[in-house]
N, C-alpha and C. Protein backbone atom coordinates (compact mmCIF):
# COMPACT_ATOMS: atom_id res chain seq x y z
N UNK A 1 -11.50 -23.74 5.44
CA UNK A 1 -10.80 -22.46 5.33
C UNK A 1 -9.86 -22.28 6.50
N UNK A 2 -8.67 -21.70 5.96
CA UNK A 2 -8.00 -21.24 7.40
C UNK A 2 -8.03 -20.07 7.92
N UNK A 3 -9.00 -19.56 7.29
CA UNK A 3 -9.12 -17.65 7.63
C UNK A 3 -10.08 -18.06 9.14
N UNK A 4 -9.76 -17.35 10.12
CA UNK A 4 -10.26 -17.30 11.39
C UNK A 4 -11.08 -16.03 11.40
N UNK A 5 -12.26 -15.95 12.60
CA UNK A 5 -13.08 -14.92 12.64
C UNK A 5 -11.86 -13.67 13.30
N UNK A 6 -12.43 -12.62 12.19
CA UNK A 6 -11.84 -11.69 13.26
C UNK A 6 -11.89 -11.03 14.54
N UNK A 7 -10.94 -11.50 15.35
CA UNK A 7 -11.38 -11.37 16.86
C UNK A 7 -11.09 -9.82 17.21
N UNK A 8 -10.61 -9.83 18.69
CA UNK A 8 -10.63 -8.36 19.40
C UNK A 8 -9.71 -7.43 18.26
N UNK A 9 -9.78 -6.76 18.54
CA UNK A 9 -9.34 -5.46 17.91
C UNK A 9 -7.60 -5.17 18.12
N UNK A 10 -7.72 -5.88 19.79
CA UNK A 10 -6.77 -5.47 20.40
C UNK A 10 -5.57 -6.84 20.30
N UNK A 11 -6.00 -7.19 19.86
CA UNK A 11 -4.89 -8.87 19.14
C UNK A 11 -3.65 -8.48 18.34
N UNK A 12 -4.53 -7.42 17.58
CA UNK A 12 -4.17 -6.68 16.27
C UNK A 12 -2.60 -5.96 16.67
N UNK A 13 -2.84 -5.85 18.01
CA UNK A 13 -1.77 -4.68 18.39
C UNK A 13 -1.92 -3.37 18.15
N UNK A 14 -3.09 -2.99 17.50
CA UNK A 14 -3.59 -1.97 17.63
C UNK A 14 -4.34 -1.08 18.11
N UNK A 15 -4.08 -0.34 19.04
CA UNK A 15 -4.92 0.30 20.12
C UNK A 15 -5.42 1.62 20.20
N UNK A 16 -5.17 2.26 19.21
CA UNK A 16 -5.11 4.00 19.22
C UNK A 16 -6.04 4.59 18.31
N UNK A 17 -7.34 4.07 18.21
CA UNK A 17 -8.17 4.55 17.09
C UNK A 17 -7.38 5.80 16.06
N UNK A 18 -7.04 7.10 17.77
CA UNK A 18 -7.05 7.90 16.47
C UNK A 18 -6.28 8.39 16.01
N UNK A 19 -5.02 7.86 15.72
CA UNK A 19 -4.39 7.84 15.05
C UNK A 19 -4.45 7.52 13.35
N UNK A 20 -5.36 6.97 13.19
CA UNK A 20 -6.43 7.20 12.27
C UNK A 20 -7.26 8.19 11.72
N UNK A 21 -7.27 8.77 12.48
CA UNK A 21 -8.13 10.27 11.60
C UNK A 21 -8.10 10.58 10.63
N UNK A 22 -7.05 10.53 10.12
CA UNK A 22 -6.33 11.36 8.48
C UNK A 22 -6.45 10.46 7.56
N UNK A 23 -6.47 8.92 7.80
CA UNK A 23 -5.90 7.69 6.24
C UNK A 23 -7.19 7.78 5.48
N UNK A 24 -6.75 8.35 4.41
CA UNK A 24 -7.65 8.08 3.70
C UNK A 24 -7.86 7.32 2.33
N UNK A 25 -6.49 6.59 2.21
CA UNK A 25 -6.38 5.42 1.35
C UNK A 25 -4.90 4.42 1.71
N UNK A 26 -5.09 3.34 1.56
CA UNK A 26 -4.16 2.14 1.70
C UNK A 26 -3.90 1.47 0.54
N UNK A 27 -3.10 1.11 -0.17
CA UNK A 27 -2.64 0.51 -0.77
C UNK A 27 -1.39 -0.77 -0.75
N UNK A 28 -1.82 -1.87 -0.82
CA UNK A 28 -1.25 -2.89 -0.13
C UNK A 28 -0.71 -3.82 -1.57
N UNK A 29 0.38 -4.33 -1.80
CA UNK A 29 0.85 -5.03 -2.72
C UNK A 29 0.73 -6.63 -2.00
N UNK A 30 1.03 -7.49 -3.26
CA UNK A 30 1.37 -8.88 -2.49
C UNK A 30 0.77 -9.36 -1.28
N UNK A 31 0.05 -9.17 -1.46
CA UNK A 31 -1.70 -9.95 -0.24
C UNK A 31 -1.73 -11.32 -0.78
N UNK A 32 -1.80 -11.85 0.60
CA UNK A 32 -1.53 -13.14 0.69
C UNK A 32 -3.54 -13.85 1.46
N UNK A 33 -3.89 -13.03 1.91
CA UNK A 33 -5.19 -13.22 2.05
C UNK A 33 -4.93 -14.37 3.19
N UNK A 34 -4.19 -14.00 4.30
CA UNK A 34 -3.80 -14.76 5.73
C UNK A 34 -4.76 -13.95 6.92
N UNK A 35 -4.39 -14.65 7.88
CA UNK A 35 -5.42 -14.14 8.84
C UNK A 35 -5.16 -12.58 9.61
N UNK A 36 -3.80 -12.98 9.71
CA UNK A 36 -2.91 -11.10 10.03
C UNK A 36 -3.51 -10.21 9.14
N UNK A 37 -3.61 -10.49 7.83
CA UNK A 37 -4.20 -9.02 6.83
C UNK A 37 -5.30 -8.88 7.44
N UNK A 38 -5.89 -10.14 7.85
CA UNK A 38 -7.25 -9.80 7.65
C UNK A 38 -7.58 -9.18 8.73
N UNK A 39 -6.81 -9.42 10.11
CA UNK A 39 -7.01 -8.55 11.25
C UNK A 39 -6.58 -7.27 10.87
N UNK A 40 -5.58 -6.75 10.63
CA UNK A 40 -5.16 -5.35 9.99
C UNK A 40 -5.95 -4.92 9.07
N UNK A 41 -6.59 -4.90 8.10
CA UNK A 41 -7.33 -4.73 7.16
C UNK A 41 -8.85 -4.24 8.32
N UNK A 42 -9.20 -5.02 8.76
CA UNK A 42 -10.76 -5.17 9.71
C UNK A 42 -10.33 -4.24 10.65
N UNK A 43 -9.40 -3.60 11.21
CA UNK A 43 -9.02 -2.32 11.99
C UNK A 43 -9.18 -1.43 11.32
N UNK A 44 -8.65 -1.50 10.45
CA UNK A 44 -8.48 0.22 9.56
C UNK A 44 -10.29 0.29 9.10
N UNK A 45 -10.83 -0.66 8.50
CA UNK A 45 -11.70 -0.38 8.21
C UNK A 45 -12.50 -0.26 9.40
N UNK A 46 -13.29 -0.47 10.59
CA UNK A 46 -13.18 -0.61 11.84
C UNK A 46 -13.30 1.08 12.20
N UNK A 47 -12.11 1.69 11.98
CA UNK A 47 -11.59 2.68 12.98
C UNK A 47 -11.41 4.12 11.92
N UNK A 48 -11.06 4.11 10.66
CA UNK A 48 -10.52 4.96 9.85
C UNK A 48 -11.96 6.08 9.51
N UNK A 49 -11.73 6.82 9.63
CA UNK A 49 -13.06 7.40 9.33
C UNK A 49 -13.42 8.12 8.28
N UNK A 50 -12.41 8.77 7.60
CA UNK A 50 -11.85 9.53 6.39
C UNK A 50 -11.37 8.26 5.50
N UNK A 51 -11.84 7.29 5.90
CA UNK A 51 -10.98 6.38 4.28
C UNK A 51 -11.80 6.17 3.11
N UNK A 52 -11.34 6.47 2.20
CA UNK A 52 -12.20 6.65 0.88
C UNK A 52 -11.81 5.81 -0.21
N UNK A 53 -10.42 5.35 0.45
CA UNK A 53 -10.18 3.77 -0.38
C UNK A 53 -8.97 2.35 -0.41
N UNK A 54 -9.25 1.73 -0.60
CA UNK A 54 -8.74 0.25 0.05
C UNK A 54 -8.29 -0.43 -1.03
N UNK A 55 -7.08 -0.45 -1.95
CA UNK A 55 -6.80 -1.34 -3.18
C UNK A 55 -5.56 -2.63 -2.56
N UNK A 56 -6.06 -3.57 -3.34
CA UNK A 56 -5.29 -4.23 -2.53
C UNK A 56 -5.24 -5.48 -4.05
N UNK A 57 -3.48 -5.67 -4.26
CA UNK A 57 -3.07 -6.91 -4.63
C UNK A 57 -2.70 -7.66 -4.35
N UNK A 58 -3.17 -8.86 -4.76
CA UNK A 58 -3.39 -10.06 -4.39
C UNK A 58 -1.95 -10.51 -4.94
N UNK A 59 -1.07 -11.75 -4.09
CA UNK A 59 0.19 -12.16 -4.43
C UNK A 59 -0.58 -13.23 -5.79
N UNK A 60 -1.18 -14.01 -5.41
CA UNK A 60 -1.38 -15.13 -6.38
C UNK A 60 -3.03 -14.74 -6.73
N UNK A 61 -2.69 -14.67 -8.15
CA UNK A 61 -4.70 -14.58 -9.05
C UNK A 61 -4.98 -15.56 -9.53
N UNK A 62 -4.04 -16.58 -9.91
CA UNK A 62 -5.01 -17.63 -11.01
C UNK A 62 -4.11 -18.76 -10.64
N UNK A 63 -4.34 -19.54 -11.30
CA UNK A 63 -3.55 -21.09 -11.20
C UNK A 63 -4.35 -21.92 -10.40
N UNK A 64 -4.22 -21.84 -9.10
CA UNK A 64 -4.36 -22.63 -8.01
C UNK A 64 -5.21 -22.75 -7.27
N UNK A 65 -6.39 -23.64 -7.55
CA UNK A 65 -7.74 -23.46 -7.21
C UNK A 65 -8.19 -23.13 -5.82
N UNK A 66 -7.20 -24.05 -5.10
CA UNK A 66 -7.08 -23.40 -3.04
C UNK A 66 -6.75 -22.11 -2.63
N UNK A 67 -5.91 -21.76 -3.59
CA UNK A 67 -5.65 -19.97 -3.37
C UNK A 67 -6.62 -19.55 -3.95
N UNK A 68 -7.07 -19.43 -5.24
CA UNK A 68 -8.75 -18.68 -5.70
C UNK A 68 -9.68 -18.83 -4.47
N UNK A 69 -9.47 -19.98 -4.04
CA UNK A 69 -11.18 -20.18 -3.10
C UNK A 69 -10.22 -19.81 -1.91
N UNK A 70 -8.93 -19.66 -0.93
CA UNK A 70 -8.82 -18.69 -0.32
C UNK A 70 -9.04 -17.11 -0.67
N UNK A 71 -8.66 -16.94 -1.42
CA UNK A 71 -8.54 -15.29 -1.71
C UNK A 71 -10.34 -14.83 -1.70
N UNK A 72 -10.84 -15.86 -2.33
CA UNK A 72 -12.56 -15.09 -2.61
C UNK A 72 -12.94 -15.00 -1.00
N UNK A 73 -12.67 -16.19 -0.34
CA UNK A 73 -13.03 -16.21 0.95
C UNK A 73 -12.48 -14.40 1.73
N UNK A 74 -11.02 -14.76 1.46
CA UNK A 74 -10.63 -13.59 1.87
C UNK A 74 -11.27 -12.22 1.52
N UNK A 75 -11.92 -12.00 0.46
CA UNK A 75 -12.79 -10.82 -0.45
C UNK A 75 -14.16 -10.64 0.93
N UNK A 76 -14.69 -11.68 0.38
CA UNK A 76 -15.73 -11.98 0.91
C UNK A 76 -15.85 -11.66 2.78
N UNK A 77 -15.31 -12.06 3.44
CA UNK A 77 -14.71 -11.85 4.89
C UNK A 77 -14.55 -10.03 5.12
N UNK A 78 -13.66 -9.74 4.03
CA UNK A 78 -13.10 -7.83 4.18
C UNK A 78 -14.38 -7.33 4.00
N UNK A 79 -15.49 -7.45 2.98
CA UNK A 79 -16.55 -6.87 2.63
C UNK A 79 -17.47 -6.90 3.52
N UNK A 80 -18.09 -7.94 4.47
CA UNK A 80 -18.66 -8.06 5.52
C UNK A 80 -18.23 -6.85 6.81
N UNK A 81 -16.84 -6.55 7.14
CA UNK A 81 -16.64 -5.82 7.94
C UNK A 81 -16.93 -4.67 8.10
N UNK A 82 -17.84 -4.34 9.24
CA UNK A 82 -18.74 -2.90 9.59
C UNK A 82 -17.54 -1.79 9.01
N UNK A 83 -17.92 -0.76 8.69
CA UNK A 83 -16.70 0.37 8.18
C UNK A 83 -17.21 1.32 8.45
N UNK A 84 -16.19 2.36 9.24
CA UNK A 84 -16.50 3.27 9.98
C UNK A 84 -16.45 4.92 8.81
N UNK A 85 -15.73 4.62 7.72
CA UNK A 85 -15.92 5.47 6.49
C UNK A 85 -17.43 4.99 5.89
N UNK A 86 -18.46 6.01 5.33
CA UNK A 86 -19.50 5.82 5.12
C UNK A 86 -19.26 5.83 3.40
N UNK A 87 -17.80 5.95 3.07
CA UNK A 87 -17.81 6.17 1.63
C UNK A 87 -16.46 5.25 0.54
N UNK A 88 -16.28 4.07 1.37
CA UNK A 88 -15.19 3.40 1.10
C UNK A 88 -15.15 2.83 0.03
N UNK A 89 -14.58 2.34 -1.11
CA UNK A 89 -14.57 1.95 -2.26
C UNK A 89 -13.16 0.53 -2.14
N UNK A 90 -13.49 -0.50 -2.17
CA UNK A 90 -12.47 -1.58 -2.06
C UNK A 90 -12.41 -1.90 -3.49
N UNK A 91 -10.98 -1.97 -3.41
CA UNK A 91 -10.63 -2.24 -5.01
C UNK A 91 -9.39 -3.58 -4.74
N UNK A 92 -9.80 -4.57 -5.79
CA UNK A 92 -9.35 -5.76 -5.71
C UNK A 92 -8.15 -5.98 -6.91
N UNK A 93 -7.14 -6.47 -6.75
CA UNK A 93 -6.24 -6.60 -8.53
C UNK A 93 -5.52 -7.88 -8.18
């Protein structure tokens, strides 16, 4: 896999928890399931405290068996991450 653990927080370029207070949904087109989402993605969830939901499309769904088994990896990786919303709902397309 080339997905890397997600490291500091602060890699991310993101430093301001709370600026976060308010998001309470993201919606992301054309996810590529790279290691940048996955640091951005693992912040918000991380830090957001009001987020109640996370949909996210995927650039490529079918064909290509290295992108399927990236992308699940990629699924799999986001779902593991501690989340600071106690009521988050991740939605996959």
């Amino acid at each position: 896999s080339n997905l890397t653990d997600v490291g500091d927080d602060r890699e991310a370029g993101l430093s301001s928890p709370g600026m976060l207070s308010h998001l309470k949904y993201v919606d992301i087109v054309e996810v590529d399931g790279c290691d940048a989402e996955l640091k951005l993605l693992s912040f918000l969830l991380k830090h957001a405290m009001v987020l109640a939901k996370v949909a996210l499309s995927f650039r490529f769904t079918c064909c290509l068996p290295d992108i399927e088994r990236q992308v699940e990896q990629f699924k799999k990786k986001l779902r593991a991450v501690p989340t600071a919303s106690s009521s988050i709902e991740l939605v996959f397309n």
